[in-house]
Protein backbone atom coordinates (compact mmCIF):
# COMPACT_ATOMS: atom_id res chain seq x y z
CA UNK A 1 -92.08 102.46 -133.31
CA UNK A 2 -89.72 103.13 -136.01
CA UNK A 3 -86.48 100.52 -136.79
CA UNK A 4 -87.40 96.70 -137.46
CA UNK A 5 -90.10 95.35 -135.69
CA UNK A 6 -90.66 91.99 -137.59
CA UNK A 7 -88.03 89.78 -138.02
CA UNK A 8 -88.12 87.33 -135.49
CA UNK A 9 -85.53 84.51 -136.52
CA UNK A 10 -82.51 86.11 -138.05
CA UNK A 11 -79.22 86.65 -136.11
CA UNK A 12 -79.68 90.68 -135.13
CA UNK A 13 -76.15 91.06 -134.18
CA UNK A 14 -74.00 92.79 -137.15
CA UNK A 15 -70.15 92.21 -138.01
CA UNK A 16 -68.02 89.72 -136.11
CA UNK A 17 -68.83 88.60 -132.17
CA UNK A 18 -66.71 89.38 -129.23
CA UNK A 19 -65.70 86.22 -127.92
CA UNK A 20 -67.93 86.65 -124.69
CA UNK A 21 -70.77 86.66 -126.64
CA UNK A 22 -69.74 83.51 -128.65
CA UNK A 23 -68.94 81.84 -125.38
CA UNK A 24 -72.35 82.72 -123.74
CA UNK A 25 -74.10 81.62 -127.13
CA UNK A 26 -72.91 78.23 -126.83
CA UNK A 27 -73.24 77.77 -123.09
CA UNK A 28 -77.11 79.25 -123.16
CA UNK A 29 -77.50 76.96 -126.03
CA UNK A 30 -76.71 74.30 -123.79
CA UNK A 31 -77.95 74.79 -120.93
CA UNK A 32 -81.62 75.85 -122.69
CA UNK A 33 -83.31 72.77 -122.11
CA UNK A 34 -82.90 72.99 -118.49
CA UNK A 35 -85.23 76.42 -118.48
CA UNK A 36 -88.22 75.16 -120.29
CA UNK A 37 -89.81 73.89 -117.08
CA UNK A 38 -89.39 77.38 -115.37
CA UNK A 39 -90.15 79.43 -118.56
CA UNK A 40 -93.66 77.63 -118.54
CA UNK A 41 -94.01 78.22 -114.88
CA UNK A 42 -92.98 81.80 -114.53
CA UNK A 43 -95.08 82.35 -118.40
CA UNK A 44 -98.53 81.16 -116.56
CA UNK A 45 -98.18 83.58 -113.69
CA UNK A 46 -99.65 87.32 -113.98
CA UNK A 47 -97.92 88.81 -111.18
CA UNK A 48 -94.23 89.29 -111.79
CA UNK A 49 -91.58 87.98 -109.07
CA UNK A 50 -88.22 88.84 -108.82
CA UNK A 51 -84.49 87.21 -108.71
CA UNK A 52 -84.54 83.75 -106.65
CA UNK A 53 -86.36 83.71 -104.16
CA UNK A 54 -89.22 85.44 -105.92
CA UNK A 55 -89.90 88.32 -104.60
CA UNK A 56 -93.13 90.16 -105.56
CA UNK A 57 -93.11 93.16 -107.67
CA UNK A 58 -94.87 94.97 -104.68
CA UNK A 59 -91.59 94.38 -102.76
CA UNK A 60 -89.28 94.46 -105.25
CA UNK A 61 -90.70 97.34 -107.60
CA UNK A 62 -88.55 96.97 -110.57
CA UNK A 63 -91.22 97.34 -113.15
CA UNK A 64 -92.97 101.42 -113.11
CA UNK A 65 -96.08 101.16 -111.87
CA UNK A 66 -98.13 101.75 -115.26
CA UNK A 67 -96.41 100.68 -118.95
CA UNK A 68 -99.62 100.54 -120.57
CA UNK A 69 -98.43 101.69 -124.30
CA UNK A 70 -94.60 102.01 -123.24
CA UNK A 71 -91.78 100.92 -125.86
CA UNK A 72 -90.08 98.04 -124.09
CA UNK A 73 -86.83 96.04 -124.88
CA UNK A 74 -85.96 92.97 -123.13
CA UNK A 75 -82.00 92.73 -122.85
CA UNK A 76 -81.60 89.16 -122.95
CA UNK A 77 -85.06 88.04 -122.62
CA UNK A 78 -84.27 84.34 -122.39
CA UNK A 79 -87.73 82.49 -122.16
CA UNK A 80 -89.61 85.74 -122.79
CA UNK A 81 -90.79 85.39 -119.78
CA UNK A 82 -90.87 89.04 -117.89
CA UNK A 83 -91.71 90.83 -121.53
CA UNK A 84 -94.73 88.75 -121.24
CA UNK A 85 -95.75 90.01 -117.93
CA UNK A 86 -94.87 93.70 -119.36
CA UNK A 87 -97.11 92.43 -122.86
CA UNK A 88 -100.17 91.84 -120.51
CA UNK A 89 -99.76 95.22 -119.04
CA UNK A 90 -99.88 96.80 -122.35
CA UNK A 91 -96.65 97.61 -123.00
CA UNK A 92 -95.27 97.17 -126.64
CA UNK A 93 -92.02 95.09 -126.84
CA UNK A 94 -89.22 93.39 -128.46
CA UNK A 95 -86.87 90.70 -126.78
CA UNK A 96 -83.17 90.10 -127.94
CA UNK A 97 -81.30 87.13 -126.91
CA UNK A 98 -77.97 85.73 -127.90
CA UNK A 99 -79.30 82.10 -127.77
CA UNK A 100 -81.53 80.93 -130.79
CA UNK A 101 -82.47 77.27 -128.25
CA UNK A 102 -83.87 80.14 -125.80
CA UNK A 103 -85.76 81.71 -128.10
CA UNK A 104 -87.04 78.93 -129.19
CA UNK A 105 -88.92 78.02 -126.30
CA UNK A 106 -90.25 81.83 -126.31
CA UNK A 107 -91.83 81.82 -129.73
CA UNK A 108 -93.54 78.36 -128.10
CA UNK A 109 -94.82 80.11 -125.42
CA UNK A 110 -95.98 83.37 -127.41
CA UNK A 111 -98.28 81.07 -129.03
CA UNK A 112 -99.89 78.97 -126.14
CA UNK A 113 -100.47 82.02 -124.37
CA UNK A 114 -101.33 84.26 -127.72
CA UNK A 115 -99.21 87.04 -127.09
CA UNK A 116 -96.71 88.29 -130.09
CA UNK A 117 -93.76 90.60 -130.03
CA UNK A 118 -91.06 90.81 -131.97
CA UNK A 119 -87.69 88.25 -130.48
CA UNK A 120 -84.72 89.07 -132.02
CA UNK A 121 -81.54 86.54 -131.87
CA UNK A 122 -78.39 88.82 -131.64
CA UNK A 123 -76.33 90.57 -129.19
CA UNK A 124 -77.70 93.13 -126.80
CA UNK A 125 -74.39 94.95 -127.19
CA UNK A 126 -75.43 96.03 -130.09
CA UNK A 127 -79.57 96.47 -130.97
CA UNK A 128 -80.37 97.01 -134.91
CA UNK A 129 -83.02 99.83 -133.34
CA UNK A 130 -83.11 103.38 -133.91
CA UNK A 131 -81.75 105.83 -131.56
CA UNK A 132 -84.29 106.78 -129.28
CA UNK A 133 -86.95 103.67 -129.93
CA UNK A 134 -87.63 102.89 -126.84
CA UNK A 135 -89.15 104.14 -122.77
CA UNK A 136 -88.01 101.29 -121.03
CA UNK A 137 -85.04 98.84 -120.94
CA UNK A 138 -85.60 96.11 -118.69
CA UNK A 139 -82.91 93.19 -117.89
CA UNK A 140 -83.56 90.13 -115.27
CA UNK A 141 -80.00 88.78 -115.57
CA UNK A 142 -79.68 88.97 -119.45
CA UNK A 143 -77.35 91.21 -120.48
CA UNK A 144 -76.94 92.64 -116.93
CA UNK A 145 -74.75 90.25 -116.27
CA UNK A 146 -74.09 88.50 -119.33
CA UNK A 147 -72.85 91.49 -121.50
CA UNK A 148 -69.76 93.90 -120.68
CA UNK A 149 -71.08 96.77 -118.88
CA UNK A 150 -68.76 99.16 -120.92
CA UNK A 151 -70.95 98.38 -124.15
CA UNK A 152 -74.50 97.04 -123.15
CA UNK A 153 -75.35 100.39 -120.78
CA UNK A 154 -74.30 103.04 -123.28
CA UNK A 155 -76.21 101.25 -125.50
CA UNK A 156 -79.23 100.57 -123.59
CA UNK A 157 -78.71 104.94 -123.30
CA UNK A 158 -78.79 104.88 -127.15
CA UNK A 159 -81.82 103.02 -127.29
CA UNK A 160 -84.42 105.20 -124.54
CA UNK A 161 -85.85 108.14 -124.80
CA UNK A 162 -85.07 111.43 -122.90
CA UNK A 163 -86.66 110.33 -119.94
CA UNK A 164 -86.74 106.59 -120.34
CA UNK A 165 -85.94 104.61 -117.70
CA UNK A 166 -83.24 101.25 -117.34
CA UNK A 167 -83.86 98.29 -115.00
CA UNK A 168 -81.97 95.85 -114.54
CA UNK A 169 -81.35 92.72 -111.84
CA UNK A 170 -78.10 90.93 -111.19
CA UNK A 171 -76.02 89.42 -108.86
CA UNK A 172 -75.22 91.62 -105.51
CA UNK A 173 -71.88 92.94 -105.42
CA UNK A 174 -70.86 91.27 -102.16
CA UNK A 175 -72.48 87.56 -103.54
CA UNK A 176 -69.55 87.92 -106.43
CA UNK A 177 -66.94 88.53 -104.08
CA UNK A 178 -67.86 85.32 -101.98
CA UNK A 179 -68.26 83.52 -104.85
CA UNK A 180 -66.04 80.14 -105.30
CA UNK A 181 -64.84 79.34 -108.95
CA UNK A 182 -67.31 76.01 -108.47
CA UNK A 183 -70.87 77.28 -109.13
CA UNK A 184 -72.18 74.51 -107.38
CA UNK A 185 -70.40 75.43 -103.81
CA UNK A 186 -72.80 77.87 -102.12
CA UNK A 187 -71.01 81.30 -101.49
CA UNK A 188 -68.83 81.75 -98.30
CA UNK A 189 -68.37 83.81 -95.38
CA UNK A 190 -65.13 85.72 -96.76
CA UNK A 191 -64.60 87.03 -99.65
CA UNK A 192 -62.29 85.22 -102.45
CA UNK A 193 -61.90 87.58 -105.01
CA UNK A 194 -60.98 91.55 -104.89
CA UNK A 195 -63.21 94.16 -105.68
CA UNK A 196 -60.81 96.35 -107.38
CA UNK A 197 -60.39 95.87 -110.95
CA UNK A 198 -63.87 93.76 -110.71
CA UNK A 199 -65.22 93.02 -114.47
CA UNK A 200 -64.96 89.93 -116.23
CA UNK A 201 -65.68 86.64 -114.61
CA UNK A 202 -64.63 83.69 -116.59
CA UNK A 203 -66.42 80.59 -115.39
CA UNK A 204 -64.96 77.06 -115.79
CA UNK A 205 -67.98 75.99 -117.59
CA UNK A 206 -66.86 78.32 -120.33
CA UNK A 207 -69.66 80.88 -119.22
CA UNK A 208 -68.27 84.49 -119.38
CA UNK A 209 -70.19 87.05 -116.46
CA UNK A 210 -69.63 90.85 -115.96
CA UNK A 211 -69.88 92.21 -112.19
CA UNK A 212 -68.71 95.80 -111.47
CA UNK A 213 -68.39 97.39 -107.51
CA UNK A 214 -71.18 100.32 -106.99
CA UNK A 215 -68.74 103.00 -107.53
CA UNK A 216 -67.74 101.75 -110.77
CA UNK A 217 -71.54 101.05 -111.75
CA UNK A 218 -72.64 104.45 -110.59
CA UNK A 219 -70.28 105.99 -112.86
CA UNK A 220 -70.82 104.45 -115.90
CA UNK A 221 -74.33 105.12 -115.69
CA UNK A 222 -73.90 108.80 -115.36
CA UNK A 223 -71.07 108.61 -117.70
CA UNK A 224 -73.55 106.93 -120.22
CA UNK A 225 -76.26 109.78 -119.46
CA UNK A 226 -78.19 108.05 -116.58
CA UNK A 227 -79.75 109.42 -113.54
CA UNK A 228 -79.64 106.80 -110.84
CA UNK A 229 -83.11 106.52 -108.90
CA UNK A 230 -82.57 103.20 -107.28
CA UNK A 231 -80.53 100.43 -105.74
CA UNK A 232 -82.45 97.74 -104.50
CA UNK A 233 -80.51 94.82 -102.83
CA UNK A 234 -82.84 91.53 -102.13
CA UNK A 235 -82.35 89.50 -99.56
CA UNK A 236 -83.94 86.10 -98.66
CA UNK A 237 -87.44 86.50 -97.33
CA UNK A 238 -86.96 85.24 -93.48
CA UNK A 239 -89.20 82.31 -94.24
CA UNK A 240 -87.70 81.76 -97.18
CA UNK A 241 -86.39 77.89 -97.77
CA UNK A 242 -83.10 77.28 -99.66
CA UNK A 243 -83.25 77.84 -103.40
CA UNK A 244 -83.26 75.27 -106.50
CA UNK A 245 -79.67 77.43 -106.96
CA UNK A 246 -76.39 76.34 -104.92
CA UNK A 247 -75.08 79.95 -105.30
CA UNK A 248 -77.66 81.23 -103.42
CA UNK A 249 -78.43 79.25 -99.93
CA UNK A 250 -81.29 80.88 -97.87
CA UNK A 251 -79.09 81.19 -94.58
CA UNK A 252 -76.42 83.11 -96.08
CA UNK A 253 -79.00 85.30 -98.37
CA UNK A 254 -80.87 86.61 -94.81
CA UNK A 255 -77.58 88.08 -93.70
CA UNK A 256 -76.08 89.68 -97.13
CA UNK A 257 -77.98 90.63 -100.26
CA UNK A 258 -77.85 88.01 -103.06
CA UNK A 259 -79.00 90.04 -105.65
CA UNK A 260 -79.42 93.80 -106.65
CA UNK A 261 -82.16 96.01 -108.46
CA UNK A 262 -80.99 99.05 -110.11
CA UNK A 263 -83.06 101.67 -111.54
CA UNK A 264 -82.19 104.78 -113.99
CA UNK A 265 -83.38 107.63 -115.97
CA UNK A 266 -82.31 108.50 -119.44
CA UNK A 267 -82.12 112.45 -118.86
């Protein structure tokens, strides 16, 4: 793969930072510590499980069925976590993350479980790769929700191939819209917020999200030269007990989708 494939520790994001990304950088850095426990858990599993209730890949297939010698890029890979699953299968990567504490943790876990790819710390906004370096772009959260839409998916477009394919996993549409302003209240029955003009979610915490409606999504992504293949919304399995996340309690995730799969080709 052509472009830089080596450096691991300097900042990868060039000129000066929107302030989401600044914001993010600091709250990620923050709240790092608190995902060490799950990046070790979710780094010692083989089979990959999605969103929060952890729903198998065979259910939720967001992953193509074969990647062995794919280019990969991890849009906010966090922990490293799913580009290690993607590693096992063969797949060549590179993670980028806007927090260096996250990171962190992921060069740790590279080396218990001997697997090395590049990590980049820097701004998946803006990727110091080639045109055309990649097959796949995969985000779980990451930059699918924590980068503007409007920049990180004609990028990601940039980045594949003719023919590569985008995945990414965020928050359902409907989840947002029930959403109080205290992440700790689980969502409601109504909705609190409107869906027109639905972008930029400023947090109290100082956290900065991006949620767009369908229409809107399904239109940058052929604006930005993407087929759509799939929407996948997940709901709670009907088993399934409440989460270790208030957002997302298991009674209200039966009836309405808490989170979404989306899947697109590069054409």
């Amino acid at each position: 793969m052509a472009g830089m494939t080596s450096d691991t520790h300097a900042d990868a994001a060039s000129g000066e930072l929107p302030e989401h990304v600044l914001a993010n950088r600091a709250y990620w850095d923050g709240m790092a510590d608190s995902w060490v426990a799950a990046g070790e858990r979710l780094w010692a599993q083989n089979e990959p499980m999605w969103g929060v209730f952890h729903v198998p890949q065979s259910e939720v297939p967001l992953l193509p069925d074969d990647v062995d010698g794919l280019d990969v890029i991890e849009l906010g890979c966090g922990t490293g976590y799913v580009s290690s699953w993607l590693a096992r299968r063969g797949a060549r990567l590179v993670g980028i993350d806007n927090s260096a504490r996250q990171l962190a943790t992921a060069r740790r876990l590279q080396a218990e479980h001997g697997l090395e790819f590049p990590l980049l710390h820097g701004n998946a906004e803006n990727v110091p790769y080639p045109d055309a370096s990649f097959d796949l772009a995969v985000s779980e959260y990451g930059a699918a929700i924590w980068c503007d839409p409007y920049v990180w998916i004609p990028e990601a477009a940039r980045l594949l191939r003719p023919g590569g394919r985008l995945a990414f996993l965020c928050n359902s549409v409907v989840s947002m819209l029930c959403a109080p302003d205290d992440e700790d209240e689980p969502p409601t029955e109504r909705m609190l917020r409107p869906q027109r003009g639905m972008h930029r979610i400023a947090w109290p915490d100082g956290a900065v999200e991006f949620h767009l409606g369908h229409g809107d999504m399904i239109r940058l992504l052929h604006a930005s030269g993407f087929e759509v293949e799939d929407m996948i919304e997940i709901f709670a399995p009907e088993d399934a007990a409440d989460s270790s996340f208030a957002y997302a309690p298991a009674g209200w995730s039966k009836q309405w989708p808490i989170e979404e799969v989306w899947k697109a080709r590069r054409v």
